[in-house]
Protein backbone atom coordinates (compact mmCIF):
# COMPACT_ATOMS: atom_id res chain seq x y z
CA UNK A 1 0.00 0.00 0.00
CA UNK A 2 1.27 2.97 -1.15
CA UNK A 3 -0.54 6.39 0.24
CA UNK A 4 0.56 10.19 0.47
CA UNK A 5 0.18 12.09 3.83
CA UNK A 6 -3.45 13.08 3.61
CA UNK A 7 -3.61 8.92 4.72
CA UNK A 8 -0.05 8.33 6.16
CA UNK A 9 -0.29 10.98 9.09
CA UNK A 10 -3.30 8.85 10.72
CA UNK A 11 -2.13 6.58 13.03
CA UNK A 12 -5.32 4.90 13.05
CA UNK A 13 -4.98 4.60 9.22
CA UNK A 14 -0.89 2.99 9.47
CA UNK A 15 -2.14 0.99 11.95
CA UNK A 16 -5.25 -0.60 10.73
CA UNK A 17 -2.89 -1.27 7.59
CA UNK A 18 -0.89 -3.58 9.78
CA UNK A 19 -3.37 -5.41 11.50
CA UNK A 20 -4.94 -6.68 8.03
CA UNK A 21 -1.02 -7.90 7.38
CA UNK A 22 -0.83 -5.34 4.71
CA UNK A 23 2.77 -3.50 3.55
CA UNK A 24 2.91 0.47 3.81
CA UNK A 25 4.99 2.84 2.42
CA UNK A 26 2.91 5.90 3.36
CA UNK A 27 4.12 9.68 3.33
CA UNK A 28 3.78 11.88 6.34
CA UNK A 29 3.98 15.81 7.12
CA UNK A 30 6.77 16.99 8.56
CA UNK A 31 6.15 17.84 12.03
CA UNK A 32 5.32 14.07 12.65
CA UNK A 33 7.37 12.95 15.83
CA UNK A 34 9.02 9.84 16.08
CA UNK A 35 12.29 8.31 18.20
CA UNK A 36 15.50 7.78 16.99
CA UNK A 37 15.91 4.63 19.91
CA UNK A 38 13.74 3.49 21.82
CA UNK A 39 12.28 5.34 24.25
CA UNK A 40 12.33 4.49 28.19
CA UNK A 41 9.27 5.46 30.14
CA UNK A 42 8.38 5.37 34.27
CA UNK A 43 5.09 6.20 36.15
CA UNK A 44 5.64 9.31 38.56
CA UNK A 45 6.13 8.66 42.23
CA UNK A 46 3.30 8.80 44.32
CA UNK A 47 2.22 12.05 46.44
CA UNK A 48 1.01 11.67 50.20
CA UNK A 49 -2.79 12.43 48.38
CA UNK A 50 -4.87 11.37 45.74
CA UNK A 51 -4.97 8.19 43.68
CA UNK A 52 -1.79 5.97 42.08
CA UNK A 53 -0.76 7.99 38.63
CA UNK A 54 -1.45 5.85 35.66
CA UNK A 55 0.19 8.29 33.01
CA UNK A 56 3.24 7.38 31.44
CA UNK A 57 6.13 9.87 31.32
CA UNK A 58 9.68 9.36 29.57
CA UNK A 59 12.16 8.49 32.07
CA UNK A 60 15.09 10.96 32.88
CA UNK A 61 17.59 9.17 31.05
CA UNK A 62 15.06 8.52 27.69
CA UNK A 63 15.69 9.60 24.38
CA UNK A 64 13.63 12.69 23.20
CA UNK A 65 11.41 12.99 20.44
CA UNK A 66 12.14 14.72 17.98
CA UNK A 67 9.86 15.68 14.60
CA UNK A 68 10.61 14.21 11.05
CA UNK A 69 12.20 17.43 9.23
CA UNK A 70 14.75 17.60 12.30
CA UNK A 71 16.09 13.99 12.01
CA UNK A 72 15.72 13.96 8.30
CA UNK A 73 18.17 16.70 8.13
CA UNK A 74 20.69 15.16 10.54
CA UNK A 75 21.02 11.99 8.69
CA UNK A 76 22.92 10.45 6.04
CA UNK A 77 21.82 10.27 1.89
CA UNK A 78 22.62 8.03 -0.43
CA UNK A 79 21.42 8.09 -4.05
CA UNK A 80 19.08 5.49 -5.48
CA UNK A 81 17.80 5.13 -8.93
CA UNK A 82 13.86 3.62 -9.03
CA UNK A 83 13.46 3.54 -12.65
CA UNK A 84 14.71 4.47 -16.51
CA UNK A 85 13.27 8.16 -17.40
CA UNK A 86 13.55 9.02 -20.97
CA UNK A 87 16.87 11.17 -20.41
CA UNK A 88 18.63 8.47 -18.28
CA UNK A 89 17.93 6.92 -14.59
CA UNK A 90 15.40 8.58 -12.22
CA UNK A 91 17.33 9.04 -8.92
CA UNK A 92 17.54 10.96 -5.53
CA UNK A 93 19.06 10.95 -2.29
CA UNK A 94 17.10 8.95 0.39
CA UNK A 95 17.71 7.81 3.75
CA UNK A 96 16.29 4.95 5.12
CA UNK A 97 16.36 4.23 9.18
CA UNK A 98 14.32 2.67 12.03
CA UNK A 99 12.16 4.56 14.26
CA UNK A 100 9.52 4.65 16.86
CA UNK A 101 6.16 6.72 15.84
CA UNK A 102 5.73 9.14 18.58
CA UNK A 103 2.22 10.53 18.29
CA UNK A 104 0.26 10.84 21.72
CA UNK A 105 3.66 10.26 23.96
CA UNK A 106 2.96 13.45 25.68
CA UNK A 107 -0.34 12.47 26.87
CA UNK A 108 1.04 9.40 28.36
CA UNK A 109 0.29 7.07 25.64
CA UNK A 110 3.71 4.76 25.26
CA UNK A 111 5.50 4.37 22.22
CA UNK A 112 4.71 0.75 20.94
CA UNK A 113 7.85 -1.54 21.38
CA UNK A 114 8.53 -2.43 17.54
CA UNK A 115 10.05 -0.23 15.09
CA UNK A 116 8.96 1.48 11.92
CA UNK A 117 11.11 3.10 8.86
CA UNK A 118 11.87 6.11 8.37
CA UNK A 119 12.23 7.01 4.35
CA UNK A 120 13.71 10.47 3.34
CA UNK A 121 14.05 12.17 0.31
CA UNK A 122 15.77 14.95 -0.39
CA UNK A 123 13.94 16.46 -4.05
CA UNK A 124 15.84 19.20 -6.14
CA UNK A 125 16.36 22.51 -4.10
CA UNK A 126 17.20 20.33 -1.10
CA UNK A 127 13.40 19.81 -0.30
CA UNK A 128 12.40 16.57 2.30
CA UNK A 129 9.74 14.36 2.13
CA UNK A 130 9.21 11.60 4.32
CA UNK A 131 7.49 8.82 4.32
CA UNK A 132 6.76 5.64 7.30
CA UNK A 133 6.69 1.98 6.14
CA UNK A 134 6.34 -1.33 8.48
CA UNK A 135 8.51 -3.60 5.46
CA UNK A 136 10.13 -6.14 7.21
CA UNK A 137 13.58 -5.60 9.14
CA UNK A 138 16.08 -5.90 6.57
CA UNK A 139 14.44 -4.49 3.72
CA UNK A 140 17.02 -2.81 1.26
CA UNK A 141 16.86 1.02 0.35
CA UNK A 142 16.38 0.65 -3.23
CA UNK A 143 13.47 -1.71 -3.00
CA UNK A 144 11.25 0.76 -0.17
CA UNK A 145 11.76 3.69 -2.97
CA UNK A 146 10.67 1.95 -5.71
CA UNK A 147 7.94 0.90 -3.45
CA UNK A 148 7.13 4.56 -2.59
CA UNK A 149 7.66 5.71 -6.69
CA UNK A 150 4.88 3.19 -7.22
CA UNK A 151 2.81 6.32 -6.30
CA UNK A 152 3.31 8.19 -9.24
CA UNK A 153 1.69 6.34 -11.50
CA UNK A 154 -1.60 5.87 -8.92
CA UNK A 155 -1.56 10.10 -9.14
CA UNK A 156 -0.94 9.66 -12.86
CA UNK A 157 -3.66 7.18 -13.62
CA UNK A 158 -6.00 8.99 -11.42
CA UNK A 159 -5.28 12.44 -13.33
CA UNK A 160 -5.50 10.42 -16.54
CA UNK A 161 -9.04 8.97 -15.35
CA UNK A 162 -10.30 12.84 -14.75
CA UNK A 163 -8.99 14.27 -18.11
CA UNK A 164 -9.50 11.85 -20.31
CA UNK A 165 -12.31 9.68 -19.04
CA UNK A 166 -13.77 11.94 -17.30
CA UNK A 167 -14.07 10.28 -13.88
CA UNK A 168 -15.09 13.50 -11.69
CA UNK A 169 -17.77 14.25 -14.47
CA UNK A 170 -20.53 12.65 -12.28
CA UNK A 171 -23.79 14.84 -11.66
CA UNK A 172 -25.86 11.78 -10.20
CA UNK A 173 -26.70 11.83 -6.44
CA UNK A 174 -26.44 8.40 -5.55
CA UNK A 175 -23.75 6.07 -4.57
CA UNK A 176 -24.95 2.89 -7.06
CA UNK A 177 -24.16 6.15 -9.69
CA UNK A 178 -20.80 6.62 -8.86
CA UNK A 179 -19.86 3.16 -8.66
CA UNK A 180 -21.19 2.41 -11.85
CA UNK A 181 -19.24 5.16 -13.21
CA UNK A 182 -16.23 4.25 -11.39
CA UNK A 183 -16.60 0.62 -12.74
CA UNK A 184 -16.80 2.33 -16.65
CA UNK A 185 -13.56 4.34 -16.03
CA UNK A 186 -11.41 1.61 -14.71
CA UNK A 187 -12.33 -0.83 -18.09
CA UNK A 188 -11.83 1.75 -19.85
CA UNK A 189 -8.82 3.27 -18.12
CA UNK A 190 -7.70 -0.62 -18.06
CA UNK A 191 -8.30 -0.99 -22.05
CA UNK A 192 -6.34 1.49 -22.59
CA UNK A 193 -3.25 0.39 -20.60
CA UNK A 194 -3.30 -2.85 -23.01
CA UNK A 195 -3.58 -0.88 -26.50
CA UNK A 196 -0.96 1.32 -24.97
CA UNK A 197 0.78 -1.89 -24.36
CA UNK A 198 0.51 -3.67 -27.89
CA UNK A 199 3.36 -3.77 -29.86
CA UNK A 200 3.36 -1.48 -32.93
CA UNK A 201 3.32 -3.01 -36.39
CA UNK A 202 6.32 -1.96 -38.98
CA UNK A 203 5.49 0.16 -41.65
CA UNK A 204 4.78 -1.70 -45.00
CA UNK A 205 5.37 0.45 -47.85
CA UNK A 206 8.84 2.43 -48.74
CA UNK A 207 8.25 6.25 -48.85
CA UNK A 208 4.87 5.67 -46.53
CA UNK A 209 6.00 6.58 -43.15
CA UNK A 210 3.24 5.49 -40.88
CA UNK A 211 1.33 3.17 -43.23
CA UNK A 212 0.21 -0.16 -41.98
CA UNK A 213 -1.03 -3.79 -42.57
CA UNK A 214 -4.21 -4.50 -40.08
């Protein structure tokens, strides 16, 4: 599953990916905190009053959080080529680490134990995006970007399904509508893909550039 950050910065979302077993290699905004270790927590002593504190707090001698853009900086590119463009390889600097998602740690909520990646890229002009992704320990660089890359061409079959098949051209009011439309657009979106696909017969006749046999 492969998802930009209007998905990727709900926890809820990351984690319901996981507990269906699915893969994600979803982007996230760049205030999203995580921990570079893992983090140690402790529950406050308890005062003379009052009842036994039940709220989690990061012990003294924890690692901090610290937000995505921060760490990103800090750390360590390498360039890695996803795919052919038509003026050579398509390549950028990425890092790729382990972290631990830190949403909700100041409200006492502890960091779960197992890790998560960390993908950055660094886009021309020195730009960062960053994405999460719970691939397996191990996983190499070059295979989690051309994981996340796989996104491009969801954004450029969806923008091809607008313009040219007109898939936000529904004025019905009903769901059954839509989905029949939707339905339409992906055969024909789908149809498309295969002519696109079909090798192109040579021409036949000398002097008759772009004349064919059928």
């Amino acid at each position: 599953m492969v998802a930009d950050a209007g998905y990727g910065n709900s926890g809820t979302f990351r984690d319901g990916l996981g507990q269906r077993g699915l893969r994600y290699v979803v982007g996230v905004a760049p205030e999203t905190v995580v921990f570079a270790r893992p983090p140690r927590w402790r529950l406050p002593k308890q005062g003379r009053r009052g009842k036994p504190p039940t709220r989690w707090v990061l012990a003294d001698d924890s690692t901090r959080p610290v937000a995505v853009a921060e760490l990103g900086r800090q750390l360590p590119r390498r360039r890695v080529a996803w795919r052919e463009g038509t003026k050579g390889a398509l390549s950028a600097p990425f890092a790729w680490v382990r972290v631990w998602p830190g949403a909700d740690w100041h409200r006492g909520l502890r960091v779960r134990p197992e890790p998560v990646w960390l993908l950055v890229e660094e886009q021309p002009g020195g730009v960062l995006k960053f994405a999460l992704s719970n691939l397996p320990a191990g996983t190499p660089r070059r295979a989690a970007v051309r994981l996340w890359k796989q996104r491009w061409r969801v954004e450029q079959g969806h923008q091809q399904m607008k313009e040219e098949l007109r898939l936000d051209h529904f004025d019905g009011r009903s769901w059954q509508g839509f989905h029949h439309l939707a339905a339409i657009v992906l055969l024909a979106y789908g149809f498309l893909l295969l002519e696109q696909a079909r090798p192109q017969p040579e021409p036949t006749g000398p002097g008759k550039k772009g004349a064919y046999c059928r």
